[in-house]
PDB file of N, CA and C in Angstrom:
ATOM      1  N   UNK A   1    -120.669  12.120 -81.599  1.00  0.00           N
ATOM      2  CA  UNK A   1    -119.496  12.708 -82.199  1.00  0.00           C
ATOM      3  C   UNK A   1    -118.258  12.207 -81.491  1.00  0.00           C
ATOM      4  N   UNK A   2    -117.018  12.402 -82.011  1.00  0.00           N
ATOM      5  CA  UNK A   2    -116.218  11.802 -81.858  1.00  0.00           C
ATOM      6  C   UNK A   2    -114.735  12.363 -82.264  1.00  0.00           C
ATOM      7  N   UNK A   3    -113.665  12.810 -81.830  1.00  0.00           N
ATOM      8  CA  UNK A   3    -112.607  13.716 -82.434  1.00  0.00           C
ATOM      9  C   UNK A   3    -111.105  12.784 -82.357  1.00  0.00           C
ATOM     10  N   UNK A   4    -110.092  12.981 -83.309  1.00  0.00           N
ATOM     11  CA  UNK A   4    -109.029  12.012 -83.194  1.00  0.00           C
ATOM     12  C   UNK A   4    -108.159  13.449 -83.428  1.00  0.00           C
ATOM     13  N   UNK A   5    -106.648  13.345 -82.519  1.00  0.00           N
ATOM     14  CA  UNK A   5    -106.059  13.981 -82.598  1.00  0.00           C
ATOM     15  C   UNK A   5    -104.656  13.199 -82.627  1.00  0.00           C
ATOM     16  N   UNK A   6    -103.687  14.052 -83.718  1.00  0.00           N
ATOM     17  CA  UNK A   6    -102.465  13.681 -84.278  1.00  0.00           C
ATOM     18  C   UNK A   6    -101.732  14.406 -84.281  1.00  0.00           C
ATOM     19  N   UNK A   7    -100.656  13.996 -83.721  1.00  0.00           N
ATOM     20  CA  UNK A   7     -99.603  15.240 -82.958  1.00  0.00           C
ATOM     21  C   UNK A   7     -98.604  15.068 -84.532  1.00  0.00           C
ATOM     22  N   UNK A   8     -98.029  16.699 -84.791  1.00  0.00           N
ATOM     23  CA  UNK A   8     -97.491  16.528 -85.965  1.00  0.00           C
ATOM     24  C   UNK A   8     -95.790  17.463 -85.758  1.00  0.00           C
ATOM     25  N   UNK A   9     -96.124  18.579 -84.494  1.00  0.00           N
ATOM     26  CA  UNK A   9     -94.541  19.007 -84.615  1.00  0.00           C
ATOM     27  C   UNK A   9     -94.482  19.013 -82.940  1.00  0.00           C
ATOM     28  N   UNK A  10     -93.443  18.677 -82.403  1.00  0.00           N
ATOM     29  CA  UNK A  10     -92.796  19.441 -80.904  1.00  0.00           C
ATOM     30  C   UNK A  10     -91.856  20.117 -81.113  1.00  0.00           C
ATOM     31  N   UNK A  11     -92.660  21.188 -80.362  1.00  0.00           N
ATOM     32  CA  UNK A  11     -91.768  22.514 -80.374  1.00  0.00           C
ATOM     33  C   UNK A  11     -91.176  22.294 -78.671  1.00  0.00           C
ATOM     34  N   UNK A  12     -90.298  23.429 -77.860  1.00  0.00           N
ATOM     35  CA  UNK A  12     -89.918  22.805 -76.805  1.00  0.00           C
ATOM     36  C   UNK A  12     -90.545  23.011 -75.627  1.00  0.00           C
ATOM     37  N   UNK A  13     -91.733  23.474 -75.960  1.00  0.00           N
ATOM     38  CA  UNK A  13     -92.691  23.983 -74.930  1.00  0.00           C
ATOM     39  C   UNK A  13     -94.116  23.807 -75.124  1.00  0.00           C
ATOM     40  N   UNK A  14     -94.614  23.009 -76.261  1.00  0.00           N
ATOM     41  CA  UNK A  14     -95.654  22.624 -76.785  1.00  0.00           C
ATOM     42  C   UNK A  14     -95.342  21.729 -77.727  1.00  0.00           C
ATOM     43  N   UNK A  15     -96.870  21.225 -78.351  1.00  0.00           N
ATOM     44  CA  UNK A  15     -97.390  20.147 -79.155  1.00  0.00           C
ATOM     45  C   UNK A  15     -98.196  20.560 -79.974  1.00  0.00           C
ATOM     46  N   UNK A  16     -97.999  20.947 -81.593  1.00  0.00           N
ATOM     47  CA  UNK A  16     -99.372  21.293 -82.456  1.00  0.00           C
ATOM     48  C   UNK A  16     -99.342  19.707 -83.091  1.00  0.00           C
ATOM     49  N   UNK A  17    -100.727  19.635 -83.485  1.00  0.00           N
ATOM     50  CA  UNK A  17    -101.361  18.895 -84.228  1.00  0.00           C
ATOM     51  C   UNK A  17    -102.680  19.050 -84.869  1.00  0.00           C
ATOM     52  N   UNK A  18    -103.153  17.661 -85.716  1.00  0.00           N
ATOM     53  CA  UNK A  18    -104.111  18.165 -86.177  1.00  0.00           C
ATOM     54  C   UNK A  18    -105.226  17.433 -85.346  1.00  0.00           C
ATOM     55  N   UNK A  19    -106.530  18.221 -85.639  1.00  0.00           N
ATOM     56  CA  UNK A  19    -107.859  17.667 -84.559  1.00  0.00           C
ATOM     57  C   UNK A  19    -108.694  17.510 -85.815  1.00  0.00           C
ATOM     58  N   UNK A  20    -109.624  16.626 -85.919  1.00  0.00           N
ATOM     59  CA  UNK A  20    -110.433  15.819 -86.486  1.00  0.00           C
ATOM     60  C   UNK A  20    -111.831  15.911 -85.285  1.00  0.00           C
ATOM     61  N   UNK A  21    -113.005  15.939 -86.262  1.00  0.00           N
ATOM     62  CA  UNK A  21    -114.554  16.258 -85.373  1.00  0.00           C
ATOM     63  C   UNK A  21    -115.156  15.261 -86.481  1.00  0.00           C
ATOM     64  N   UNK A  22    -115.431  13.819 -86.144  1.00  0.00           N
ATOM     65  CA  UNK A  22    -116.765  13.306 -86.928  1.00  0.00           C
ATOM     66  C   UNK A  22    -117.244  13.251 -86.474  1.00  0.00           C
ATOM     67  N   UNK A  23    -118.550  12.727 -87.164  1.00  0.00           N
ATOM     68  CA  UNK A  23    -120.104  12.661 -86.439  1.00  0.00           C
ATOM     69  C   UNK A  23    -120.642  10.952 -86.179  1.00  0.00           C
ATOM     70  N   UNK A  24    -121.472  10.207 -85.992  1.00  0.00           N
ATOM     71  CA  UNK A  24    -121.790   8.902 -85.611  1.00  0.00           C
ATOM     72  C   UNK A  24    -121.509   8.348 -86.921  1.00  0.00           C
ATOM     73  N   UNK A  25    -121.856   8.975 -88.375  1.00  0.00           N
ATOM     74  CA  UNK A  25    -121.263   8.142 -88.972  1.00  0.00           C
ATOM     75  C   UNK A  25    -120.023   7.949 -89.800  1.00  0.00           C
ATOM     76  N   UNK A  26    -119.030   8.865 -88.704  1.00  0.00           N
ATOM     77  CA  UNK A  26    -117.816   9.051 -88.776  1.00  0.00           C
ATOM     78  C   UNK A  26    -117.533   9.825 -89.955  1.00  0.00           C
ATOM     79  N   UNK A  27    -118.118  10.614 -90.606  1.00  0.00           N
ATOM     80  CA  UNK A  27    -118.255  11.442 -91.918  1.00  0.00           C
ATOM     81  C   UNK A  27    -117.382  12.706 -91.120  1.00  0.00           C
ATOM     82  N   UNK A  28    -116.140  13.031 -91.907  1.00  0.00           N
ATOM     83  CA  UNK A  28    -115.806  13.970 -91.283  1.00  0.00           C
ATOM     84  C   UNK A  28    -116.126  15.946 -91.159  1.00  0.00           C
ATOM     85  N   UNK A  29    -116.275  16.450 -90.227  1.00  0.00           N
ATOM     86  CA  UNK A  29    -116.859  17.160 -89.858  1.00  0.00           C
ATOM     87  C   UNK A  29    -116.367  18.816 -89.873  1.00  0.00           C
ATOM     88  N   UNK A  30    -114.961  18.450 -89.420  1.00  0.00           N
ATOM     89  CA  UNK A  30    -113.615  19.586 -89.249  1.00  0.00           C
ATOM     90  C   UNK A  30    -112.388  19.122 -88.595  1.00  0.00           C
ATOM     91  N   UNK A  31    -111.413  19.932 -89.496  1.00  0.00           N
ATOM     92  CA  UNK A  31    -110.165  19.956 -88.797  1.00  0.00           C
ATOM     93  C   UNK A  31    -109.451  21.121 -88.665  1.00  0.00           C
ATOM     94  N   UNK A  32    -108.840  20.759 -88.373  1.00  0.00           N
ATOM     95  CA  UNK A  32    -107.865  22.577 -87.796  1.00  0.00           C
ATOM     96  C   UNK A  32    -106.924  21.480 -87.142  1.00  0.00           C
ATOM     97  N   UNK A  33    -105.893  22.846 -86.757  1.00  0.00           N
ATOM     98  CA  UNK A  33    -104.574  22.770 -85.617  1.00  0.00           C
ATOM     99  C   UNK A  33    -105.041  22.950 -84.300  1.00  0.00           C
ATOM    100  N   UNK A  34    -104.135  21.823 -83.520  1.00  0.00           N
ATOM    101  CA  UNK A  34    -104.647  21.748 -81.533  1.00  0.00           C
ATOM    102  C   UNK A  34    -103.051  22.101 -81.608  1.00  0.00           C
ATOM    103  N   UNK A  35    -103.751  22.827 -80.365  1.00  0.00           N
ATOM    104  CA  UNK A  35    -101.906  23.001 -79.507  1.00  0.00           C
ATOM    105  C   UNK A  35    -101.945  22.623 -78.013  1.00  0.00           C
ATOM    106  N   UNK A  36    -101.399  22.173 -77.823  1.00  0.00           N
ATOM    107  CA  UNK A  36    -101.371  21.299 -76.224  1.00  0.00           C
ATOM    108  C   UNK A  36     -99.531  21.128 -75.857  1.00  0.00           C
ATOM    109  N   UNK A  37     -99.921  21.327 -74.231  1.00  0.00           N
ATOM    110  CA  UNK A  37     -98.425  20.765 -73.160  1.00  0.00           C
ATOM    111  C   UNK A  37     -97.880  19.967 -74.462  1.00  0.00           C
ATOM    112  N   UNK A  38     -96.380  20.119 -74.045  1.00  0.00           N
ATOM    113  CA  UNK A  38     -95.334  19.437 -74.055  1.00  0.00           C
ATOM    114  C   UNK A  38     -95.411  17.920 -73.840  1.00  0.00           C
ATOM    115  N   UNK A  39     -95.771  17.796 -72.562  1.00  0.00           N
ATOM    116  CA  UNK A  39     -95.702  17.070 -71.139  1.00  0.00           C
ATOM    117  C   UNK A  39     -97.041  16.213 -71.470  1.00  0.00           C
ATOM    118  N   UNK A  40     -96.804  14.379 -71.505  1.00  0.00           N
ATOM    119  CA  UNK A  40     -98.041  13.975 -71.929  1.00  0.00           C
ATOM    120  C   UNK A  40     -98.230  12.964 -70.916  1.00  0.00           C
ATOM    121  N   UNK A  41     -99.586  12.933 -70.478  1.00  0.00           N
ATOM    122  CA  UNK A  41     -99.872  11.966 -69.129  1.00  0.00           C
ATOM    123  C   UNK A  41    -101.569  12.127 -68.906  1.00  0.00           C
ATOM    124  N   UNK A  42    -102.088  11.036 -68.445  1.00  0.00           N
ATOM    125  CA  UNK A  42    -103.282  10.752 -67.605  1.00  0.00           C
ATOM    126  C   UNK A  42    -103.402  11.956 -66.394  1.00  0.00           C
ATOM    127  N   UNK A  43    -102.590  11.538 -65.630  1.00  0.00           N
ATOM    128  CA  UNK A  43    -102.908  12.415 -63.985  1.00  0.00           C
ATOM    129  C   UNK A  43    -103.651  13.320 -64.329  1.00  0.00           C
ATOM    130  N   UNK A  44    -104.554  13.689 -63.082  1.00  0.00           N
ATOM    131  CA  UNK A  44    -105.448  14.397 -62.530  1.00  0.00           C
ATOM    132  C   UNK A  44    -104.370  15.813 -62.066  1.00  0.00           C
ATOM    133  N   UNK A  45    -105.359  17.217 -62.434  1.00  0.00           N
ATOM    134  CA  UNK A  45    -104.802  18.338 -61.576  1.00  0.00           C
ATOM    135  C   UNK A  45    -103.211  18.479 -61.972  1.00  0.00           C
ATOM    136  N   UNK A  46    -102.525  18.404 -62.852  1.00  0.00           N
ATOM    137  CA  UNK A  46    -100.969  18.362 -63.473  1.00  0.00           C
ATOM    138  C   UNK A  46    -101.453  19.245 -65.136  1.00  0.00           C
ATOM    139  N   UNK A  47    -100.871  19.870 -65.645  1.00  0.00           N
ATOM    140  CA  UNK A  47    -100.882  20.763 -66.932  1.00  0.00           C
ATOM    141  C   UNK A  47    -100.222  19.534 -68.201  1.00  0.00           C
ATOM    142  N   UNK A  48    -100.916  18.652 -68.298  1.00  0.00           N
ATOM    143  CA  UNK A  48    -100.488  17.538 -69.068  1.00  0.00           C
ATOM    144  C   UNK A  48    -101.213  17.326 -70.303  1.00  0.00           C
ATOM    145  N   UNK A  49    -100.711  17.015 -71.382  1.00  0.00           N
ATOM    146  CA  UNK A  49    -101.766  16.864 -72.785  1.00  0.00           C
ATOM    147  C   UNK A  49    -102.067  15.863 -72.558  1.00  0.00           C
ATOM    148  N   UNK A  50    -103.112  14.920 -73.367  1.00  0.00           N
ATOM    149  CA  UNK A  50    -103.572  13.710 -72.821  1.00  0.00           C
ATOM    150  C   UNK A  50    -102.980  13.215 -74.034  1.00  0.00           C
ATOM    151  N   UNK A  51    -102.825  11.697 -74.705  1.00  0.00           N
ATOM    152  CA  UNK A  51    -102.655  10.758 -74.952  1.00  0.00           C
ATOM    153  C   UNK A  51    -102.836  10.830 -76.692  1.00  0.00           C
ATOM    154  N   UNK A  52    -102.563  10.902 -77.611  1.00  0.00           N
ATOM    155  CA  UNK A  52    -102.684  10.977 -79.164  1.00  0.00           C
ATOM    156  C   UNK A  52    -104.109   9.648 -79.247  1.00  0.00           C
ATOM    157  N   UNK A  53    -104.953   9.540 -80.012  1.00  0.00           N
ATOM    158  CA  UNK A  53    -105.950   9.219 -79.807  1.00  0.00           C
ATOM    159  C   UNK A  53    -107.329   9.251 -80.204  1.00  0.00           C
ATOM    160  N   UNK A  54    -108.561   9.022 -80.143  1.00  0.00           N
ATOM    161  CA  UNK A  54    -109.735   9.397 -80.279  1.00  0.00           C
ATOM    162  C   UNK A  54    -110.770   9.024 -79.012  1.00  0.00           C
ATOM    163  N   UNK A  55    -111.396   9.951 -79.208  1.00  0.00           N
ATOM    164  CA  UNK A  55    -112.033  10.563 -77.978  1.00  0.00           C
ATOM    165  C   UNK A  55    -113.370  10.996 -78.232  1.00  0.00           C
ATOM    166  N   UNK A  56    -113.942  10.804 -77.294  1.00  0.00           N
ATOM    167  CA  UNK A  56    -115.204  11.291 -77.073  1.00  0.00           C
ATOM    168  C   UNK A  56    -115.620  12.639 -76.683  1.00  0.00           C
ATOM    169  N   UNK A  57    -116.854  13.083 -76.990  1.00  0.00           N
ATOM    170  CA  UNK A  57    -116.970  14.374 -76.807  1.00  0.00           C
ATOM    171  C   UNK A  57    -118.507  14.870 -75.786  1.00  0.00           C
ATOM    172  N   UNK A  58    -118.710  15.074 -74.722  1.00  0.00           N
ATOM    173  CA  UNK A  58    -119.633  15.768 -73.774  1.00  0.00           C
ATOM    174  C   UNK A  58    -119.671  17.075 -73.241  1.00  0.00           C
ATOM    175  N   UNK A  59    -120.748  17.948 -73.405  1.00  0.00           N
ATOM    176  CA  UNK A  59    -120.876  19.008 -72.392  1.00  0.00           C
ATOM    177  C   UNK A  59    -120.447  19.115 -70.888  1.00  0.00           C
ATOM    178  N   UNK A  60    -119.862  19.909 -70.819  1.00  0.00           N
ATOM    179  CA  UNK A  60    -118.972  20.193 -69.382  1.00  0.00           C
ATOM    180  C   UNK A  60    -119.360  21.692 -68.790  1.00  0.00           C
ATOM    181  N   UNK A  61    -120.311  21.210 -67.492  1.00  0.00           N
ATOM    182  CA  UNK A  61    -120.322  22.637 -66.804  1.00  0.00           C
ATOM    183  C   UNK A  61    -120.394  22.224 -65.203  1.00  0.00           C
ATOM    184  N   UNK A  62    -120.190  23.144 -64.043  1.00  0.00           N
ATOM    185  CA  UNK A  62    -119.605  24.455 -64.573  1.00  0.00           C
ATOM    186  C   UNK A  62    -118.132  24.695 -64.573  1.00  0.00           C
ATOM    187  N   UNK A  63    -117.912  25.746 -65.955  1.00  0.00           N
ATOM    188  CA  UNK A  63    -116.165  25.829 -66.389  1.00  0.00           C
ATOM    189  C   UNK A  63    -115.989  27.953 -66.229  1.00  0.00           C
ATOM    190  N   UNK A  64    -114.768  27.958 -65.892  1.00  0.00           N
ATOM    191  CA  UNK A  64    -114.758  29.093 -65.482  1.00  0.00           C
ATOM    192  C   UNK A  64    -114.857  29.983 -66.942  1.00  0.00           C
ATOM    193  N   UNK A  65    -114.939  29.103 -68.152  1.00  0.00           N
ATOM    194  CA  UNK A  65    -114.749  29.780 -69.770  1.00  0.00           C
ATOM    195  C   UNK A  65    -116.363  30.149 -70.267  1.00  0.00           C
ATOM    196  N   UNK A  66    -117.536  29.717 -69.083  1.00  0.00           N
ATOM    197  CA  UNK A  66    -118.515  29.485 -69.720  1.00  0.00           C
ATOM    198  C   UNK A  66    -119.255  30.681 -70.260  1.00  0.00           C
ATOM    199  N   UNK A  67    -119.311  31.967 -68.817  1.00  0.00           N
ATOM    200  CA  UNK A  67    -119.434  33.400 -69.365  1.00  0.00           C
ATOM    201  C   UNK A  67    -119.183  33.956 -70.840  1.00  0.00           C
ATOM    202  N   UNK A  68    -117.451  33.621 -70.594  1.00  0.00           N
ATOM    203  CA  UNK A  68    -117.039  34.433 -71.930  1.00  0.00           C
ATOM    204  C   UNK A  68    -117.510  33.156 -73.674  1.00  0.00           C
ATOM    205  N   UNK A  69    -117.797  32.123 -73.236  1.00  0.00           N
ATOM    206  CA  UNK A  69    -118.309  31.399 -74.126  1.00  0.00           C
ATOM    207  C   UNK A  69    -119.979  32.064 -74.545  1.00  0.00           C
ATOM    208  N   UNK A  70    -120.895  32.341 -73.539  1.00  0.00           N
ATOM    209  CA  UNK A  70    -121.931  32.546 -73.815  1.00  0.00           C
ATOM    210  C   UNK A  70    -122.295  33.921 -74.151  1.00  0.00           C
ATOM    211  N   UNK A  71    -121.331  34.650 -73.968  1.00  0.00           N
ATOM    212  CA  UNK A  71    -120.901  36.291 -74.519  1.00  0.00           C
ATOM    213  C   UNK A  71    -120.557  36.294 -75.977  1.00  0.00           C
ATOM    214  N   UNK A  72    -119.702  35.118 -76.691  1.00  0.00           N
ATOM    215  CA  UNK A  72    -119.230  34.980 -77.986  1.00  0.00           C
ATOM    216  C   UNK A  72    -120.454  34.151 -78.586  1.00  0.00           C
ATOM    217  N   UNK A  73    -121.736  33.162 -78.320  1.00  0.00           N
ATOM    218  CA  UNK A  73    -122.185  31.899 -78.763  1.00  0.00           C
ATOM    219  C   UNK A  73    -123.547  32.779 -78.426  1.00  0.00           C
ATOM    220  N   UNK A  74    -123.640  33.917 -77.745  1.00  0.00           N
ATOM    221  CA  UNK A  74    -124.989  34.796 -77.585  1.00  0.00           C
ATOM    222  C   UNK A  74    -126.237  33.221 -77.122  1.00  0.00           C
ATOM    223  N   UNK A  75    -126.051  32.249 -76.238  1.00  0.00           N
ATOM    224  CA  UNK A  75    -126.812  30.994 -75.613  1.00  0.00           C
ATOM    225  C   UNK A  75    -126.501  31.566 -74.594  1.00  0.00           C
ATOM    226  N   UNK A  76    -127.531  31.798 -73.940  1.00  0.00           N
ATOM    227  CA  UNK A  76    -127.252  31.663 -72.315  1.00  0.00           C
ATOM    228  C   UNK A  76    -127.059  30.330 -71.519  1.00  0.00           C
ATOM    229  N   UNK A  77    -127.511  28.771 -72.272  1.00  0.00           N
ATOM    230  CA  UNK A  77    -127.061  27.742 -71.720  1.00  0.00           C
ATOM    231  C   UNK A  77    -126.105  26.708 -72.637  1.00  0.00           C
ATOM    232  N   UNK A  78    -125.061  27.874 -73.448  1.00  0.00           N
ATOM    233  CA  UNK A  78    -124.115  26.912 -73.611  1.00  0.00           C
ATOM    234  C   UNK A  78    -123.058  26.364 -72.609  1.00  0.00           C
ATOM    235  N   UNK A  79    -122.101  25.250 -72.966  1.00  0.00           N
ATOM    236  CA  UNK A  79    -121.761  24.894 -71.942  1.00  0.00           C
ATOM    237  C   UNK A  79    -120.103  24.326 -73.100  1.00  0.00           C
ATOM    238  N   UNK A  80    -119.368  24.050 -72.209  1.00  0.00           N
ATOM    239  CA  UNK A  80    -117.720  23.780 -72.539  1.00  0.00           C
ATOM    240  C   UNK A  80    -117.890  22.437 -73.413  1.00  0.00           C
ATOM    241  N   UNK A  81    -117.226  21.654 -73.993  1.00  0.00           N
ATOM    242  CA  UNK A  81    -117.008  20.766 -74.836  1.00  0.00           C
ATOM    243  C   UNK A  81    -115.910  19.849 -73.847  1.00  0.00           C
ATOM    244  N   UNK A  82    -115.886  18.790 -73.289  1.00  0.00           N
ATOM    245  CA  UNK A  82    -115.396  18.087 -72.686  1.00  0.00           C
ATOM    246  C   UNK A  82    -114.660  16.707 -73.265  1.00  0.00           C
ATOM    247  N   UNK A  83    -113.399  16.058 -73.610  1.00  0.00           N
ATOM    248  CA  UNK A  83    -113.094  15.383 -74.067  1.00  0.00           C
ATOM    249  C   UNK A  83    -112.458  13.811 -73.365  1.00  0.00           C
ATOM    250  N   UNK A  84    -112.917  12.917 -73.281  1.00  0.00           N
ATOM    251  CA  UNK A  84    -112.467  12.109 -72.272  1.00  0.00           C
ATOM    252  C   UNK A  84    -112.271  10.161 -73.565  1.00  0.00           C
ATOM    253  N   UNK A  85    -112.320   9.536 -72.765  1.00  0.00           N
ATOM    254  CA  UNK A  85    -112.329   8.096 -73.778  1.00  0.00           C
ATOM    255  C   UNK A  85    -111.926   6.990 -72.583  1.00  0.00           C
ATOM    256  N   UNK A  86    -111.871   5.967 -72.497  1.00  0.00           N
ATOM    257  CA  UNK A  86    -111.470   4.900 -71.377  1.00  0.00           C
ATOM    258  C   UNK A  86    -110.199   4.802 -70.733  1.00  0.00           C
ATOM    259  N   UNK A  87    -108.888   5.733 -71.310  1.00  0.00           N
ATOM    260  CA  UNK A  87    -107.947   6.046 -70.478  1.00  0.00           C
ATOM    261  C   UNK A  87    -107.676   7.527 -70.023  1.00  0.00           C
ATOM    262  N   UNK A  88    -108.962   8.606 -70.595  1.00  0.00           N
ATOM    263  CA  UNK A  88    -108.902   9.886 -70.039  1.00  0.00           C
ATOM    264  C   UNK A  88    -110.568   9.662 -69.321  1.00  0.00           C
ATOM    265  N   UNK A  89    -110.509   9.913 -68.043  1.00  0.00           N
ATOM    266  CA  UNK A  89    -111.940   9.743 -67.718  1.00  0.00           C
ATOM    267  C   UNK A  89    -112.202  11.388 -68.081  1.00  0.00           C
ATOM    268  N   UNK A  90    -113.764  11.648 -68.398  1.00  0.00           N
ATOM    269  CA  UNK A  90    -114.747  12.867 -67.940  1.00  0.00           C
ATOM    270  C   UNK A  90    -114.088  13.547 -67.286  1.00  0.00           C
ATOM    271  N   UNK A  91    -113.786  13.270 -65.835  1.00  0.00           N
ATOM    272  CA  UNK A  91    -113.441  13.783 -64.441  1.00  0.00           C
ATOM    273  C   UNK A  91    -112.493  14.763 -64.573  1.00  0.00           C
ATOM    274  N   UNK A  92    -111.177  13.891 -65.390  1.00  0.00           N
ATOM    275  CA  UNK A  92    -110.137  14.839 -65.618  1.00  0.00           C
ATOM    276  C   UNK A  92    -110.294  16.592 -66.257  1.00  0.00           C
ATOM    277  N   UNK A  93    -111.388  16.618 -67.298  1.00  0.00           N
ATOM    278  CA  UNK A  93    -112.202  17.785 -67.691  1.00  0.00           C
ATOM    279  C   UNK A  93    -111.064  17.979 -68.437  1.00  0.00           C
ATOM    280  N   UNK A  94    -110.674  17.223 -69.665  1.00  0.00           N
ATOM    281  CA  UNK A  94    -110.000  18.186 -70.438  1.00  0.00           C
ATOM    282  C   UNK A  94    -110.867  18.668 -71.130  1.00  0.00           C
ATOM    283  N   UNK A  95    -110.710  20.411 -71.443  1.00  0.00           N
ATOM    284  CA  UNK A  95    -111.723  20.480 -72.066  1.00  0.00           C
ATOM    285  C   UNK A  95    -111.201  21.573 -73.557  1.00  0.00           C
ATOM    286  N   UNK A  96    -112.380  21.919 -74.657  1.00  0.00           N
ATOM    287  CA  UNK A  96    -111.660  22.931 -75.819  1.00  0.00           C
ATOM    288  C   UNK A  96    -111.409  24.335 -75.542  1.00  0.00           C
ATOM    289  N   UNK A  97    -110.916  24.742 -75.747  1.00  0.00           N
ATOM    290  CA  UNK A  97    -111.063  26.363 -75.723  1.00  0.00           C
ATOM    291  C   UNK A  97    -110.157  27.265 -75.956  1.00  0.00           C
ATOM    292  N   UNK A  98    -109.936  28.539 -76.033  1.00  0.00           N
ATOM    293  CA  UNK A  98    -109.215  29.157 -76.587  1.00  0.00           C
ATOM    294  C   UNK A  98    -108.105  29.689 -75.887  1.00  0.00           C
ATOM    295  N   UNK A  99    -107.313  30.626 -76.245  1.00  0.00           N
ATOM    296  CA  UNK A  99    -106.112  30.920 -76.059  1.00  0.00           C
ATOM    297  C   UNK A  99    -104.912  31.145 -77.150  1.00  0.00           C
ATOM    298  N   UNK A 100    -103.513  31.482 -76.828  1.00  0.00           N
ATOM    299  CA  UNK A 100    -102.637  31.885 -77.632  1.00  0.00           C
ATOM    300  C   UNK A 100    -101.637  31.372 -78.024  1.00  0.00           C
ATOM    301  N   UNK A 101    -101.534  30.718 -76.534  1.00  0.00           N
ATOM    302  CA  UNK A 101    -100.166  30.259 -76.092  1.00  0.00           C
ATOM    303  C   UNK A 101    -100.409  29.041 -75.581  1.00  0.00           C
ATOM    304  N   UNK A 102     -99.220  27.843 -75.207  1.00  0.00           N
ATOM    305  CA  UNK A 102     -98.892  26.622 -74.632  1.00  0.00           C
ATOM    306  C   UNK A 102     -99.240  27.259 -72.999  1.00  0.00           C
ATOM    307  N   UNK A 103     -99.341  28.219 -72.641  1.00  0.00           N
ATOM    308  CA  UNK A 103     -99.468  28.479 -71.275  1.00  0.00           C
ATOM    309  C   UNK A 103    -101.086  28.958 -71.504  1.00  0.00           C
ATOM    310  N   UNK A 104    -101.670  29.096 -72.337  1.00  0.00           N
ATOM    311  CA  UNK A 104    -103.115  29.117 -72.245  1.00  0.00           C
ATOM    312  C   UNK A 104    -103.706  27.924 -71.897  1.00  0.00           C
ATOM    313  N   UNK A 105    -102.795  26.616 -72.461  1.00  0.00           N
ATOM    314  CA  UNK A 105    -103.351  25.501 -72.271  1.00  0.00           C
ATOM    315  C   UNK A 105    -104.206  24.690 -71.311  1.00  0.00           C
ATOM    316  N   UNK A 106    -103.294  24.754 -69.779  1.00  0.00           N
ATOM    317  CA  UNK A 106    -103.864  24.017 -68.731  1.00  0.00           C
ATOM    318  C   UNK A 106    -104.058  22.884 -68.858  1.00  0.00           C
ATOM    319  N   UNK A 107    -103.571  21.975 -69.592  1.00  0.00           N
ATOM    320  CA  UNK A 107    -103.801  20.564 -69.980  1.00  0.00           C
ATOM    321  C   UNK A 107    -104.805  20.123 -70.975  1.00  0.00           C
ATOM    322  N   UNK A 108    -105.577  21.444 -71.164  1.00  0.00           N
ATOM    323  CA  UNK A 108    -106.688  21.172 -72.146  1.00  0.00           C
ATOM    324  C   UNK A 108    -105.972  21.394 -73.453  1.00  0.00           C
ATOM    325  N   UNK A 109    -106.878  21.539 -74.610  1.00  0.00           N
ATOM    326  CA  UNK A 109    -106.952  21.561 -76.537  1.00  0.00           C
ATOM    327  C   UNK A 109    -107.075  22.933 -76.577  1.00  0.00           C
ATOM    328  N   UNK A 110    -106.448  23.559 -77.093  1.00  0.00           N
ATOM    329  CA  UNK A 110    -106.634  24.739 -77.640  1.00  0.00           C
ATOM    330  C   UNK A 110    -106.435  24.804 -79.607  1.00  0.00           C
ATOM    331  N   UNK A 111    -107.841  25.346 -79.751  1.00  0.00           N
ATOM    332  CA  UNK A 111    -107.456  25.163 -81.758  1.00  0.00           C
ATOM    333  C   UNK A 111    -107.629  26.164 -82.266  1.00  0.00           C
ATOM    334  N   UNK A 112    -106.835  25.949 -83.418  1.00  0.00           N
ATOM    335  CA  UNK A 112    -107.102  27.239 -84.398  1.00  0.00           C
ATOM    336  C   UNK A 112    -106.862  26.755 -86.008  1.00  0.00           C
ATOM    337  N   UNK A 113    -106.797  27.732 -87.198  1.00  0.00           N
ATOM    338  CA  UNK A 113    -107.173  27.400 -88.334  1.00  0.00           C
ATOM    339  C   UNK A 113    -105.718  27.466 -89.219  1.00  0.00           C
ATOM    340  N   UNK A 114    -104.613  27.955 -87.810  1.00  0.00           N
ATOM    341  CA  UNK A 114    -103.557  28.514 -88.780  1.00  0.00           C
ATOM    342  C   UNK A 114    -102.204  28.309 -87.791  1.00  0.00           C
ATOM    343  N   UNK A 115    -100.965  27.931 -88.169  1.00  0.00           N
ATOM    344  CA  UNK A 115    -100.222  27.877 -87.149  1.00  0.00           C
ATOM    345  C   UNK A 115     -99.382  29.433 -87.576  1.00  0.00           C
ATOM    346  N   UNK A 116     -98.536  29.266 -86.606  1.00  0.00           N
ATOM    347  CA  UNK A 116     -97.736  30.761 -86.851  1.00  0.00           C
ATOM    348  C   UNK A 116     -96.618  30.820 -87.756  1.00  0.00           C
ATOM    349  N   UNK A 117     -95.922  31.327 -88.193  1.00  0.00           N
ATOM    350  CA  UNK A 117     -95.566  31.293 -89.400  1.00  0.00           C
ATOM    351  C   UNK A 117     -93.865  31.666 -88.719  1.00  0.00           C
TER     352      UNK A 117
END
């Protein structure tokens, strides 16, 4: 699998766009709205969105979201969704998950089905 994301408004404290999920044979899968930082960069450990793009997708543990993931997903070995590609390594751990706000972010994707009105 494989996800491409397209930044569509800046607001002055965030970034919505849309997120794209295909599968190997690129048949598309889902989309929705990402909201991510302002602030766009590589670096490690900085609250930065990564790069407009497509990206790869791996299991990521351990993440401090994984509890309340396996409380909502009723798996006791699910694990975070990790997004990286040859100028975001793995390492960096951006990863999906939820939240409300541009300060939920942490440099990671946060999505949803609806922007605010």
């Amino acid at each position: 699998m494989k996800i491409k994301i397209i930044r569509r408004y800046t607001g002055k404290t965030c970034v919505i766009g849309k997120f794209k999920v295909f599968d190997d044979d690129d048949k598309l899968l889902l989309e929705c709205f990402s909201l991510e930082e302002d602030k766009e960069g590589v670096e490690r450990n900085k609250d930065l969105r990564i790069p407009e793009g497509i990206y790869d997708l791996k299991r990521h543990s351990p993440s401090r979201f994984e509890n309340t993931l396996r409380s909502i997903t009723k798996k006791d070995d699910d694990t975070m969704i990790n997004v990286y590609n040859d100028e975001v390594p793995a390492s960096r751990a951006i990863l999906i998950h939820w939240g409300n706000t541009d300060k939920d972010t942490q440099g990671c994707i946060l999505l949803g089905l609806e922007t605010a009105k």
